[in-house]
Protein backbone atom coordinates (compact mmCIF):
# COMPACT_ATOMS: atom_id res chain seq x y z
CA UNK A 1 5.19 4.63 20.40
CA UNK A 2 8.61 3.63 21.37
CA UNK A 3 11.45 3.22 18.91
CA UNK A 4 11.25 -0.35 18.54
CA UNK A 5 7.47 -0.68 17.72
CA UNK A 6 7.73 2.80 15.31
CA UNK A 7 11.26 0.64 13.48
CA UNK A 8 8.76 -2.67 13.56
CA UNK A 9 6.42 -0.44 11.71
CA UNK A 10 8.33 1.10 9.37
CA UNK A 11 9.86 -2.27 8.44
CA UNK A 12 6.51 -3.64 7.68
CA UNK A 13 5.06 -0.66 5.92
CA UNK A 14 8.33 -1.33 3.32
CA UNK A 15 7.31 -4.82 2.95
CA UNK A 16 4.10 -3.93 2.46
CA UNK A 17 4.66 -1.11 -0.17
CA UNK A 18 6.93 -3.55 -2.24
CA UNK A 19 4.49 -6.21 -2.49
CA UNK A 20 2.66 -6.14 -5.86
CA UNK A 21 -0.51 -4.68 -6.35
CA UNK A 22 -2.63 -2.64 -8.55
CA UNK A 23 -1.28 0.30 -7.98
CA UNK A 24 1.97 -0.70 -8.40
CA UNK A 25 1.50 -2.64 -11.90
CA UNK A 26 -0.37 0.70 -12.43
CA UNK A 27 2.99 2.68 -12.13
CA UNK A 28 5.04 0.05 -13.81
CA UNK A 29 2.57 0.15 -17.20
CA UNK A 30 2.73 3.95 -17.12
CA UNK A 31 6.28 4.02 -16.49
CA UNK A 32 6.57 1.39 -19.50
CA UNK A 33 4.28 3.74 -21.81
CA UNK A 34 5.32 7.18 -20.76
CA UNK A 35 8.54 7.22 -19.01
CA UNK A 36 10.02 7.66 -15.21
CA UNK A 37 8.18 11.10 -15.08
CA UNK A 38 5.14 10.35 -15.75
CA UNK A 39 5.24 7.43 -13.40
CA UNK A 40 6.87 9.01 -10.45
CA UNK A 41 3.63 11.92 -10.87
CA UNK A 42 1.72 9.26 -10.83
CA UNK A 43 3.17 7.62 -7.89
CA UNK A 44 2.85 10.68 -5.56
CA UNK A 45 -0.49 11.07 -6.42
CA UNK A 46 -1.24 7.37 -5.39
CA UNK A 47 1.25 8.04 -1.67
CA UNK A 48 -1.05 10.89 -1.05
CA UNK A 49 -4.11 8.90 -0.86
CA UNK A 50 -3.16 7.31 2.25
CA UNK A 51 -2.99 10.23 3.87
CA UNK A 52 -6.68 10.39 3.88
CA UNK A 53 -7.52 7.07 4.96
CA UNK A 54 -5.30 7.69 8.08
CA UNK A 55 -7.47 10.94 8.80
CA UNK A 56 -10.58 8.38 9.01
CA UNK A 57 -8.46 6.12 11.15
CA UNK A 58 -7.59 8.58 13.56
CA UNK A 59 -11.38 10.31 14.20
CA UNK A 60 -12.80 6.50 14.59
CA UNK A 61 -10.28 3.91 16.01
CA UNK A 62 -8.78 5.55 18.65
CA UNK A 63 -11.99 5.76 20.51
CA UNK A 64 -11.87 1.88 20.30
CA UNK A 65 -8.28 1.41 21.33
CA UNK A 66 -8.99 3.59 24.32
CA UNK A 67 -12.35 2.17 25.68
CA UNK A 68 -13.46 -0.81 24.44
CA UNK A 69 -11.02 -3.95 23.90
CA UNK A 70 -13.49 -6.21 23.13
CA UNK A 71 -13.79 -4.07 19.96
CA UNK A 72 -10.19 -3.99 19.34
CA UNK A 73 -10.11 -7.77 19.45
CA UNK A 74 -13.28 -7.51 17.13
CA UNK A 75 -11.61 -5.27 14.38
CA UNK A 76 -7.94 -7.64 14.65
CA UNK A 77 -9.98 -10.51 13.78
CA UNK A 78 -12.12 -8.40 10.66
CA UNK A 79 -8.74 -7.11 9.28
CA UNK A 80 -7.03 -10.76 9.06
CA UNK A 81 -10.19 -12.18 7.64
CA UNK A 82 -10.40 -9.47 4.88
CA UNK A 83 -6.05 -10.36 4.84
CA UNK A 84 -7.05 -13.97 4.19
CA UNK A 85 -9.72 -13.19 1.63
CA UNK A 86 -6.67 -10.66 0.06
CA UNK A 87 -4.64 -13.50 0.01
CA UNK A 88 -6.72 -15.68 -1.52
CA UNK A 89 -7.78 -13.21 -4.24
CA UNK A 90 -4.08 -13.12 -4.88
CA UNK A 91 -3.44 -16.50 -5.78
CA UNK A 92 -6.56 -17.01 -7.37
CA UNK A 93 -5.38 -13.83 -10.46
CA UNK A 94 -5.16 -14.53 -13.68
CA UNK A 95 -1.36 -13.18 -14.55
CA UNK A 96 -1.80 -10.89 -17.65
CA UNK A 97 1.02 -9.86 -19.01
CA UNK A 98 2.62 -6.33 -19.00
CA UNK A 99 2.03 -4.55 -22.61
CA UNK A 100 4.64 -2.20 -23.99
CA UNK A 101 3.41 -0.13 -26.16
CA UNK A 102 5.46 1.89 -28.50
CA UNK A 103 6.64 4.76 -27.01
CA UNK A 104 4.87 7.86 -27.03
CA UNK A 105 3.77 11.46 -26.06
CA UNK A 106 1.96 11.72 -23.16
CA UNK A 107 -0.14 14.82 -23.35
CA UNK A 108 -1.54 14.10 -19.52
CA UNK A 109 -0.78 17.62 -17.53
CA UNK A 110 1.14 16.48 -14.66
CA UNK A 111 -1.30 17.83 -12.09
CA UNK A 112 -4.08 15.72 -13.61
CA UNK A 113 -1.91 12.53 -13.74
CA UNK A 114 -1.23 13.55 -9.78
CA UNK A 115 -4.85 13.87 -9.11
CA UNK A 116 -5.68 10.65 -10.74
CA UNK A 117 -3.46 8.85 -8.86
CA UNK A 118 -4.83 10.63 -5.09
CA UNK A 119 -8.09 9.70 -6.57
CA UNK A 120 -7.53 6.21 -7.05
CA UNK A 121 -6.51 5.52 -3.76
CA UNK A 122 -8.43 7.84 -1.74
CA UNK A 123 -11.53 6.69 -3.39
CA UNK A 124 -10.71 2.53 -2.45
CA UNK A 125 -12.61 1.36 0.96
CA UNK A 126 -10.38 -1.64 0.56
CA UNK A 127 -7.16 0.50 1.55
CA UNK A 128 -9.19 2.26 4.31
CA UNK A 129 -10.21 -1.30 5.46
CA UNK A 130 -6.59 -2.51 5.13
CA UNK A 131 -5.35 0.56 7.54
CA UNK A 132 -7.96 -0.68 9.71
CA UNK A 133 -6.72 -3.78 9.70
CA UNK A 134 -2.59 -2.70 10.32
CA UNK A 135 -2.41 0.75 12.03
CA UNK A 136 -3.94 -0.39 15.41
CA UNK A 137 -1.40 -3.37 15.72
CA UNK A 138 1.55 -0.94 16.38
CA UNK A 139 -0.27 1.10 19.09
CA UNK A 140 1.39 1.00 22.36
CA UNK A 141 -1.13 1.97 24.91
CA UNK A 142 1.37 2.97 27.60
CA UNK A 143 2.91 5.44 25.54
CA UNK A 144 2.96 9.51 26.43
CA UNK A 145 1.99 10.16 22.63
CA UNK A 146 -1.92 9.34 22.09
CA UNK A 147 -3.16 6.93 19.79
CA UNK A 148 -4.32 9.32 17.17
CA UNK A 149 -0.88 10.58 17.20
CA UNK A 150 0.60 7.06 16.77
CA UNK A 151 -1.90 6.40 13.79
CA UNK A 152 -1.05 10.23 12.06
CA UNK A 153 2.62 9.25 12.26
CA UNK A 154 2.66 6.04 11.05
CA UNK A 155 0.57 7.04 8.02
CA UNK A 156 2.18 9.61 7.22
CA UNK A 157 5.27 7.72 7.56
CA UNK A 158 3.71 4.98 5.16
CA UNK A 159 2.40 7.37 2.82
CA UNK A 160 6.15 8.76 2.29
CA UNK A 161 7.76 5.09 2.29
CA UNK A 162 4.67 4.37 -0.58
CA UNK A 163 6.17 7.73 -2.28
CA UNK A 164 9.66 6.84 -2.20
CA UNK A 165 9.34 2.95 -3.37
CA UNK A 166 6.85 3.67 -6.33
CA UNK A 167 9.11 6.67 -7.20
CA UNK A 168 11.74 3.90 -7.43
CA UNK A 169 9.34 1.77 -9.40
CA UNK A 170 9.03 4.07 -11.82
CA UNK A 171 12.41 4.83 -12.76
CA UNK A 172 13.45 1.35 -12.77
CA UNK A 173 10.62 1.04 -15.34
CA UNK A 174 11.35 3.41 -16.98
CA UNK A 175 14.88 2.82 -17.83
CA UNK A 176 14.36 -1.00 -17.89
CA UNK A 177 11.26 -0.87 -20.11
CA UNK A 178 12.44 -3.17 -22.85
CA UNK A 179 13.77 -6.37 -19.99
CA UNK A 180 10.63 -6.10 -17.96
CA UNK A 181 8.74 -6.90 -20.66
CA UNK A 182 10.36 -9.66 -22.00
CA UNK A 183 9.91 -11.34 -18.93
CA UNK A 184 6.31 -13.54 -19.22
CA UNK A 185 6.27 -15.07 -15.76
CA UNK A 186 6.68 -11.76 -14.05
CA UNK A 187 2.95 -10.73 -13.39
CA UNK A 188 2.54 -14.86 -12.17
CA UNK A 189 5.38 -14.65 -9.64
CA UNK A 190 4.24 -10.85 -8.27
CA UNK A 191 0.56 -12.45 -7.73
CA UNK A 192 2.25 -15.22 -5.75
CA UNK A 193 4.41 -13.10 -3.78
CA UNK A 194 1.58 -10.80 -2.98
CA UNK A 195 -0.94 -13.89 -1.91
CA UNK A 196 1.77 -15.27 0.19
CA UNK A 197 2.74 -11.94 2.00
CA UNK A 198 -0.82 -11.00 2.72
CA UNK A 199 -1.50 -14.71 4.36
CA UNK A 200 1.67 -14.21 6.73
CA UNK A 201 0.37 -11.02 7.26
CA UNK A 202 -3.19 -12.42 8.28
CA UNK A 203 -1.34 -15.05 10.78
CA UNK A 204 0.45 -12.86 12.04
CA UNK A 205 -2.63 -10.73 13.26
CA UNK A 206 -3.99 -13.93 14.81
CA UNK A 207 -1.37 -15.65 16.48
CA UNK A 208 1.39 -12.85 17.17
């Protein structure tokens, strides 16, 4: 994994991590409820998850990378069709509006709120099917680092990029409760950026 292809990554995995989705608008509502510090808990929890998907990466893909690239070609051609149905999933959501509810005490113990978020994501095939998809693109074969160890850093690298940007979310949120919500359109255009993203995404697994 040269320095290039690991700065490729890392650029993508931040695109990726800012693009809306439901964990996201999860940490935005709870930040809008409860505060920054209940949403950066929660956000931690949810960057942890990843961590395990990348575990079920490693023990199954590299095999596949290493000895069979018919089966490498089969699983870049899976992941952009799952992108594309993604994509159009996207576009196709209703935009509900965020709620803010009056401000209140959150009696949720911190560890609990952190567990809830690692089980969230750790529990959701479609982000193991989604690391499928992404991981293997950034492997370079040639390199003196094996493939599992290309796959462990880049999730872990993900997982502290998802950590960082949610944390962010959340304080944004929570000191910017009142504007977000005033804004109506803002679930549309975060639907639309995420179906568009997802679709480049899926192209770019096909033709790049």
């Amino acid at each position: 994994l040269d320095s290039m292809t690991y700065i490729s990554f890392v650029g993508a995995a931040i695109l990726l991590v800012i693009a809306p989705g439901p964990d996201s608008m999860y940490i935005l509502t709870k930040s809008l409820s409860s505060g920054a510090r209940k949403g950066i808990t929660l956000a931690w929890g949810l960057a942890t998850g990843p961590i395990w998907h990348t575990f079920l990466v490693m023990v199954g893909v590299a095999a596949f990378i290493q000895h069979s690239p018919m089966a490498f070609k089969a699983l870049t051609y899976c992941g952009a069709a799952y992108l594309l149905y993604l994509s159009y999933g996207a576009f196709r959501a209703k935009a509900e509006p965020i709620v803010l509810k009056t401000e209140q005490a959150d009696h949720t113990g911190n560890w609990a709120l952190y567990r809830r978020g690692l089980f969230m994501n750790a529990s959701n095939p479609k982000v193991l099917l989604f690391f499928l998809a992404l991981l293997p693109q950034f492997i370079d074969a040639s390199a003196a680092f094996s493939p599992s160890f290309q796959i462990g850093l880049m999730g872990l690298t993900f997982s502290l990029l998802t950590g960082i940007i949610f944390s962010l979310y959340a304080i944004c949120a929570g000191h910017l409760r009142n504007s977000l919500a005033k804004h109506q359109k803002f679930p549309y255009i975060m639907n639309k950026v995420e179906g568009t993203l997802l679709l480049l995404i899926a192209v770019g697994l096909l033709f790049l």
